[in-house]
Protein backbone atom coordinates (compact mmCIF):
# COMPACT_ATOMS: atom_id res chain seq x y z
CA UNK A 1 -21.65 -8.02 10.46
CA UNK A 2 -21.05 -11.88 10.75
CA UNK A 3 -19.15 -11.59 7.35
CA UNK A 4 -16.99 -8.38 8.99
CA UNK A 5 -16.02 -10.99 11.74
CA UNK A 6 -15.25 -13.81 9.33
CA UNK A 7 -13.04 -12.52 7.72
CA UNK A 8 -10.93 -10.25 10.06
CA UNK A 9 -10.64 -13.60 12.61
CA UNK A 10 -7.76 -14.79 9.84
CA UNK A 11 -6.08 -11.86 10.38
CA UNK A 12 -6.22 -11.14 14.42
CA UNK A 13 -7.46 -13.05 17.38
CA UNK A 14 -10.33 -10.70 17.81
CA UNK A 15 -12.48 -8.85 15.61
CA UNK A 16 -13.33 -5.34 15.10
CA UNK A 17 -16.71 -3.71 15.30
CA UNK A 18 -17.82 -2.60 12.07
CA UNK A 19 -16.83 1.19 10.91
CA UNK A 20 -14.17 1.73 13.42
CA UNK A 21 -11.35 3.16 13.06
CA UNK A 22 -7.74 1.74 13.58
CA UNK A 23 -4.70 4.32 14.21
CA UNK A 24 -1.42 4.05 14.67
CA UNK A 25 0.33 0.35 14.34
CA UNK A 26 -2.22 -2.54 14.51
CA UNK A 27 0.34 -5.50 13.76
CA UNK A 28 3.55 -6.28 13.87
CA UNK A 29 5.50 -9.70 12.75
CA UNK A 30 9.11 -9.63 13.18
CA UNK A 31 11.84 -6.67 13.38
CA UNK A 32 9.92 -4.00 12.30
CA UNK A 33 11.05 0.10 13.10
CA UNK A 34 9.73 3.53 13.53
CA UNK A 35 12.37 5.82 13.19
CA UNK A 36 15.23 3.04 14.46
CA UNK A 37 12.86 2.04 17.80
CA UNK A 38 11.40 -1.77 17.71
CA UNK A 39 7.51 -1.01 16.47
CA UNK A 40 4.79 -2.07 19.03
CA UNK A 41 1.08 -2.75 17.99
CA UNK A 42 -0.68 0.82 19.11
CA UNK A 43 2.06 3.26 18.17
CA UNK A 44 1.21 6.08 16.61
CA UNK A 45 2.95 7.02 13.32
CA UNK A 46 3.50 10.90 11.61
CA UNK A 47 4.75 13.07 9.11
CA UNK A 48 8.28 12.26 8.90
CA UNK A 49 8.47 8.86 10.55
CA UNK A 50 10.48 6.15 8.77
CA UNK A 51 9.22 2.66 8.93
CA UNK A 52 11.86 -0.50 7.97
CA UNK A 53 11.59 -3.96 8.18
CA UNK A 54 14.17 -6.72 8.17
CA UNK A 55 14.07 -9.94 6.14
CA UNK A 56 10.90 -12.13 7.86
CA UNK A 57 8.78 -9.05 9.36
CA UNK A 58 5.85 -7.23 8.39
CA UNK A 59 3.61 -4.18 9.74
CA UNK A 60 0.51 -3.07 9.08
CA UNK A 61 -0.36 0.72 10.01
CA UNK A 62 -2.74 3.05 9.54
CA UNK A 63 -1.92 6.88 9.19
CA UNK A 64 -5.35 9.15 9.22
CA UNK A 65 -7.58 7.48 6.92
CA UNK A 66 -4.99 5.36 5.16
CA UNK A 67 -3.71 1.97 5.90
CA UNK A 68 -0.80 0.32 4.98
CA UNK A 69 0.29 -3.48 4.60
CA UNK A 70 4.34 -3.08 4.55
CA UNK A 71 6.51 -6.41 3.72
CA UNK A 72 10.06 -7.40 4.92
CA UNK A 73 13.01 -5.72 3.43
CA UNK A 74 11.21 -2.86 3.09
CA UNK A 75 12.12 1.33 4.27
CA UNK A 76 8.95 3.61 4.21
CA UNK A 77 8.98 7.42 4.48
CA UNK A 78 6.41 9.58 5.62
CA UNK A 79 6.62 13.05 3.92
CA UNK A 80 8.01 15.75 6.46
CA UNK A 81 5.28 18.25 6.95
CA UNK A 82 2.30 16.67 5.43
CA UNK A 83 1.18 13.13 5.37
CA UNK A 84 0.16 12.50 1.77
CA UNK A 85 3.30 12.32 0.18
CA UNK A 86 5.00 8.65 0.74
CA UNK A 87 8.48 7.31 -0.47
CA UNK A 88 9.13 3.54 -0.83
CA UNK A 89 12.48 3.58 -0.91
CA UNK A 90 12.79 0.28 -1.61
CA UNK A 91 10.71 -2.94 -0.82
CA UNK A 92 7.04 -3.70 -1.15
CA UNK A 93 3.91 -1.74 0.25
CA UNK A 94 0.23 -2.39 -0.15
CA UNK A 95 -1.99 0.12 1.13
CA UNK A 96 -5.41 1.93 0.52
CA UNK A 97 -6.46 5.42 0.83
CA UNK A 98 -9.04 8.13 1.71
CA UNK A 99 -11.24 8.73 -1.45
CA UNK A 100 -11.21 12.22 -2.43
CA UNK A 101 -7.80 13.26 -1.18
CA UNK A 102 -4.96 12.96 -3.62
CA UNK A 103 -1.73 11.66 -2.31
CA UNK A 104 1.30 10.23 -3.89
CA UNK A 105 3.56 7.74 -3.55
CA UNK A 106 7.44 7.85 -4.61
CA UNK A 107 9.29 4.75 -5.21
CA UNK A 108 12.78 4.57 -6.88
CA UNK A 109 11.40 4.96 -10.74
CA UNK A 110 7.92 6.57 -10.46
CA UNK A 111 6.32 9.32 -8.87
CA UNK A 112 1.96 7.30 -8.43
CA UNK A 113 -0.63 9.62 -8.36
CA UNK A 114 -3.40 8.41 -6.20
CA UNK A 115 -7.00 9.22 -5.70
CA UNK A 116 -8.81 7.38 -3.52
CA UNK A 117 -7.13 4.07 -4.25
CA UNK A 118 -5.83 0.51 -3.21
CA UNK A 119 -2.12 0.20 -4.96
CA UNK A 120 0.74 -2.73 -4.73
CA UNK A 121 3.73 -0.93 -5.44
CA UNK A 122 6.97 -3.05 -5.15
CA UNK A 123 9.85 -0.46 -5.45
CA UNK A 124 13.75 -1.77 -6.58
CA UNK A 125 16.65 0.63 -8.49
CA UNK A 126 16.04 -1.00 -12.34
CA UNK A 127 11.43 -0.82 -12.16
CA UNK A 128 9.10 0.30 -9.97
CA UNK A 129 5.49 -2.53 -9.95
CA UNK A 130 2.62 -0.67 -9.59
CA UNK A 131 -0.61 -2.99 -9.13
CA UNK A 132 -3.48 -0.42 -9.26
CA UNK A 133 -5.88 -2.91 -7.22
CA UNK A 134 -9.09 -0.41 -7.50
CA UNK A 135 -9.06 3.28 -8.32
CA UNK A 136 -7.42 5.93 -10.40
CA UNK A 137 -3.57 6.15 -10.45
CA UNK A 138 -1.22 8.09 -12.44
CA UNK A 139 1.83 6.64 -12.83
CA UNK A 140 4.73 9.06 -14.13
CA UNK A 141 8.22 7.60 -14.91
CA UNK A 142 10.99 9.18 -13.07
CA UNK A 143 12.97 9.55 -16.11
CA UNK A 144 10.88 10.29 -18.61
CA UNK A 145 7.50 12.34 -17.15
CA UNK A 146 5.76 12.19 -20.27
CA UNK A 147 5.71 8.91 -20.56
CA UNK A 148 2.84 8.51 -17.56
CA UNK A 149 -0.36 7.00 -17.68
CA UNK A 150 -2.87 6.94 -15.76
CA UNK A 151 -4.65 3.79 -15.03
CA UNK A 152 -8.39 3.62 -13.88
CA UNK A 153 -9.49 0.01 -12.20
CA UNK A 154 -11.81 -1.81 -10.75
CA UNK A 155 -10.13 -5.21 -9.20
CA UNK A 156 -6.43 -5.61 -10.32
CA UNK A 157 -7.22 -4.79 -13.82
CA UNK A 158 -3.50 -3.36 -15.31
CA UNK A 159 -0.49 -3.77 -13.57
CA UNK A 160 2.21 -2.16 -14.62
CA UNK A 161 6.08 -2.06 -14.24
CA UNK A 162 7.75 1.68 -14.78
CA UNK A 163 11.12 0.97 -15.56
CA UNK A 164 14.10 3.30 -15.02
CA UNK A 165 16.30 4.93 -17.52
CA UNK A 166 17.61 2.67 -20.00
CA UNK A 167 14.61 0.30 -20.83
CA UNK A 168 13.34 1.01 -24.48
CA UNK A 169 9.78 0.86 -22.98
CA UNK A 170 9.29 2.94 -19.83
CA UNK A 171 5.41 1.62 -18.43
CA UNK A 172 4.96 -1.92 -19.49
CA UNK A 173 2.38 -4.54 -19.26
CA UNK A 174 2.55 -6.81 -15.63
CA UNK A 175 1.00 -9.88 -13.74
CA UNK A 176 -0.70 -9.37 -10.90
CA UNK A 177 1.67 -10.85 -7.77
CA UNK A 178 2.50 -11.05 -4.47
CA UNK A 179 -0.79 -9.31 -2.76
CA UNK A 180 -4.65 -10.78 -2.38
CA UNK A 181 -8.03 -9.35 -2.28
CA UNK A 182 -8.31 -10.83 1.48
CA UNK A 183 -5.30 -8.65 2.35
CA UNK A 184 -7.13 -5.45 0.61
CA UNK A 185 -10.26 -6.72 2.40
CA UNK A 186 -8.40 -6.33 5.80
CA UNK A 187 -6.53 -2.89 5.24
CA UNK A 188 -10.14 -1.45 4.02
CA UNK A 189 -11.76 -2.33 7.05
CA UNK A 190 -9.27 -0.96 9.72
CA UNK A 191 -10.11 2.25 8.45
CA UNK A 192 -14.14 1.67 8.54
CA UNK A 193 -14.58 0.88 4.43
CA UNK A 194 -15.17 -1.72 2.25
CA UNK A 195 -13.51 -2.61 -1.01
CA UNK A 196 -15.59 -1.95 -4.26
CA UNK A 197 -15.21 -5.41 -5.85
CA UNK A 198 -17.16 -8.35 -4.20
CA UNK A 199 -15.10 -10.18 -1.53
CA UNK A 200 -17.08 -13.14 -1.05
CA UNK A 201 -14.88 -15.09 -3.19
CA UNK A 202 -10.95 -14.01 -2.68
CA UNK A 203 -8.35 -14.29 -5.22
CA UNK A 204 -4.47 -15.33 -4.08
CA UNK A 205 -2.27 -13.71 -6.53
């Protein structure tokens, strides 16, 4: 569709045909790495890859029906074995995935439940962000599992931070930063879907 066009030509020189499929790497800015090797648009990416970036870069990936927006300063794992278990060991990650097939994400201070979901989750050593963009995610504090909640949204509706061991609260109330419906837009359509909030007017956050 013209609006399909529109709005991937920000993101690439070309555009892609509606309800096609991306795999593998689709962009790269800077020094970004699969498993220590320089990244290159078109590689394809597994269970138990690793994916870094340096201060500057940024890659965006899709693994089966998931995509993934990953920032600078950032160190990805892809569970060994089977693909739907992720670990953001530290650093920021955007990414939606496959309705109807849970997955979860580690960072350093919460295990996120997904299902069928687009998530922000910035990960560092003293809170874990967790921007449930649309979707159902649980989020369960490494340190105290009972503590979770899970959060049901429909366009950036309750951020959270889960904090480590320590903090007298451990899921607290958050703004919504550092990631934008245009860049949710994008990621949804490299894997042939659309977001389920209206797009027509974008939000920067």
């Amino acid at each position: 569709s013209s609006r399909h066009s529109e709005r991937m030509t920000s993101f690439n020189s070309g555009t892609l045909a509606a309800g096609s499929i991306e795999k593998g790497v689709y962009r790269v800015r800077g020094d970004a790495r699969i498993n220590g090797a320089p990244a290159r648009e078109g590689m394809d990416l597994k269970s138990g890859d690793t994916v870094t970036t340096a201060s500057g870069a940024q890659i965006v990936f899709v693994i089966n029906r998931d995509a993934f927006l990953m920032r600078a300063n950032s160190h990805l794992e892809v569970g060994s074995g089977a693909a739907d278990v992720f670990r953001i060991v530290t650093g920021a990650l955007l990414s939606v995935y496959q309705p109807g097939k849970p997955k979860a994400l580690h960072a350093q201070t919460a295990t996120i439940g997904i299902r069928g979901t687009g998530i922000y989750v910035e990960s560092a050593a003293d809170r874990t962000y967790a921007c449930t963009c649309y979707g159902e995610a649980e989020l369960v504090p490494l340190h105290d599992p009972a503590a979770r909640e899970t959060v049901r949204t429909r366009h950036h509706d309750q951020p959270r931070y889960i904090m480590a061991s320590g903090a007298p609260q451990r899921i607290m109330p958050a703004p919504v930063v550092n990631h934008t419906d245009a860049e949710v837009v994008m990621l949804e359509s490299l894997v042939g879907r659309n977001v389920p909030f209206n797009p027509e007017s974008y939000k920067t956050h």
